[in-house]
Protein backbone atom coordinates (compact mmCIF):
# COMPACT_ATOMS: atom_id res chain seq x y z
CA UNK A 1 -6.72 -0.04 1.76
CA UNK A 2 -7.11 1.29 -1.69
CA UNK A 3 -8.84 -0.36 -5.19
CA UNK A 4 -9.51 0.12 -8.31
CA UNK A 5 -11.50 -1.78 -10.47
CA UNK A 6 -10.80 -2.18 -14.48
CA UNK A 7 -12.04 -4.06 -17.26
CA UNK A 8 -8.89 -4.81 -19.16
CA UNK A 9 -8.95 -7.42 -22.40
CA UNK A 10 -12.28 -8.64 -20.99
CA UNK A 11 -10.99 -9.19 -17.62
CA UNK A 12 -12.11 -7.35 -14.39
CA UNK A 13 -8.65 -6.49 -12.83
CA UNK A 14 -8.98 -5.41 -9.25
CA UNK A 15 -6.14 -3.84 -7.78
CA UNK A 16 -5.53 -3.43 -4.24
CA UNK A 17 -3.39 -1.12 -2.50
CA UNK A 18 -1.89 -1.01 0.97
CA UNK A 19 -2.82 -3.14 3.63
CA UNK A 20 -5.46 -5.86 4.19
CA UNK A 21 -5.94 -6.74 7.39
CA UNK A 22 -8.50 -6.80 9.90
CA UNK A 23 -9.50 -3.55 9.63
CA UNK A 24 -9.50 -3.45 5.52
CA UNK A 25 -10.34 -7.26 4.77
CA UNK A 26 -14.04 -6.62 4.70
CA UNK A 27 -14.16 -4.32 1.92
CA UNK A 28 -11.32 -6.65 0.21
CA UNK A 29 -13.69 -9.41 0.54
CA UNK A 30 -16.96 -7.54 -1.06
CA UNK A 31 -14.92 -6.19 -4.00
CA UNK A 32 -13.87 -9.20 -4.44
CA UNK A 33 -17.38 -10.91 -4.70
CA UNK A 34 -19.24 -8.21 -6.32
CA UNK A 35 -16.48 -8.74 -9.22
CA UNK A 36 -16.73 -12.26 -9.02
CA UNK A 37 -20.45 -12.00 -9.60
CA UNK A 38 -20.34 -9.72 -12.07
CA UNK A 39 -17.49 -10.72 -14.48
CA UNK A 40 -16.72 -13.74 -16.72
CA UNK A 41 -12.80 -13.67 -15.00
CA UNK A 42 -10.84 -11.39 -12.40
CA UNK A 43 -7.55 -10.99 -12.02
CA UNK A 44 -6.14 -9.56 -8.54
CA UNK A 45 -3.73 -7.33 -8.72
CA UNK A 46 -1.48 -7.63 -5.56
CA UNK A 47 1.45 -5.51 -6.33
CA UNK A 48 0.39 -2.87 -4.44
CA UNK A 49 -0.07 -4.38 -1.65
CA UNK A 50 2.18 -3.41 1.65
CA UNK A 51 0.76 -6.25 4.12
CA UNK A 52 -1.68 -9.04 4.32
CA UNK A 53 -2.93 -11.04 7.86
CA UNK A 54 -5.14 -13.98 7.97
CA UNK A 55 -8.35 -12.14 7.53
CA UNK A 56 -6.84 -10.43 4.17
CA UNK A 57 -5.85 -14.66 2.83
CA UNK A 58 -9.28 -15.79 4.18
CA UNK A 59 -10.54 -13.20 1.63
CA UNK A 60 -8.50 -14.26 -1.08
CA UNK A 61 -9.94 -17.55 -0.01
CA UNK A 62 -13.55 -17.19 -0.24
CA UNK A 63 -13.53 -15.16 -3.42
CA UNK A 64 -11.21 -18.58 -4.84
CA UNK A 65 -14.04 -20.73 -3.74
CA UNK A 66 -17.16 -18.41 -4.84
CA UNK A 67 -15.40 -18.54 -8.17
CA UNK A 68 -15.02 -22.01 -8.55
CA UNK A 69 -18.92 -22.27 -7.84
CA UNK A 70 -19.71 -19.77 -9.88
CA UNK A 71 -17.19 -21.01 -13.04
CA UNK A 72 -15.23 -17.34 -12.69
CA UNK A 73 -11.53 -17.45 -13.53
CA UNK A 74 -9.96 -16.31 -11.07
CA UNK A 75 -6.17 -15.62 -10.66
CA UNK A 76 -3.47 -13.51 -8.71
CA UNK A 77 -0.85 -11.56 -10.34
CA UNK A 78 1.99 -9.29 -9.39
CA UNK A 79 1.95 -10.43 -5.98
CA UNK A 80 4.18 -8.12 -3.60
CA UNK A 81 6.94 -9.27 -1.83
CA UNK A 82 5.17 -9.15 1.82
CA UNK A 83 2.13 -10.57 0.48
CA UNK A 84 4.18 -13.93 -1.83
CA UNK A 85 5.73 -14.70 1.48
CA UNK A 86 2.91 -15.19 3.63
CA UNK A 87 0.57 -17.17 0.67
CA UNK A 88 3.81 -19.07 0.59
CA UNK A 89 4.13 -20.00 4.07
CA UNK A 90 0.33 -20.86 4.24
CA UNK A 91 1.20 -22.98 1.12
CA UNK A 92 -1.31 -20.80 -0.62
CA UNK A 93 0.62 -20.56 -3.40
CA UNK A 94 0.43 -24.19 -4.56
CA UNK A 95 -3.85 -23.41 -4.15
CA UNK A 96 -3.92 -20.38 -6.45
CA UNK A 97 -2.81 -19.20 -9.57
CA UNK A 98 -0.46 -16.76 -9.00
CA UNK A 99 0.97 -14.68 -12.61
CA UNK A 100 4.19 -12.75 -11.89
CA UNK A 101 2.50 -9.86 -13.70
CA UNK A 102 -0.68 -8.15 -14.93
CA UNK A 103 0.09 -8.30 -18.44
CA UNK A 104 1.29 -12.49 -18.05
CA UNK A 105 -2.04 -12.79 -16.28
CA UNK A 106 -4.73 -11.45 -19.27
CA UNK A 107 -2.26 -13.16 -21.59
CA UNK A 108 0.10 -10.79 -23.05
């Protein structure tokens, strides 16, 4: 797995790349929280990612919940194709908010 981190229109966009799995969802998950702690919203950008298991969603998960405790926004956006079908079939996507693109998600 791949990331980068921006700060785009006040937003910390974190963009992951490749696949997050069991391997790869432990990094995913401390990105994830370090942003969460250190930003007023993120904005995960899922486009480039190739495949997601259960321990890549439990990530997406967690850093949901920490943000809700911590009053972060926190959103998904550009999710790919492999990853919208399984946050779909866990009924994830009814959960998060989901943006169909980066740009739709900081509001452009």
């Amino acid at each position: 797995m791949k990331h980068e981190v921006n700060e785009i229109k006040g937003a910390c966009v974190v963009a992951l790349k490749g696949e997050i799995d069991l391997e790869n969802s432990p990094a995913a998950r401390k990105l994830l929280l370090e942003s969460i702690h250190s930003a007023d919203r993120v904005l995960v950008d899922l486009s480039g990612v190739t495949y997601i298991d259960s321990s890549g969603v439990a990530s997406l998960v967690e850093a949901l919940q920490t943000s809700r405790k911590n009053g972060t926004g926190f959103a998904l956006a550009a999710a790919s194709e492999p990853t919208r079908r399984v946050l779909e079939l866990a009924r994830l996507d009814k959960v998060f908010t989901i943006h169909p693109s980066v740009d739709d998600g900081l509001g452009d």
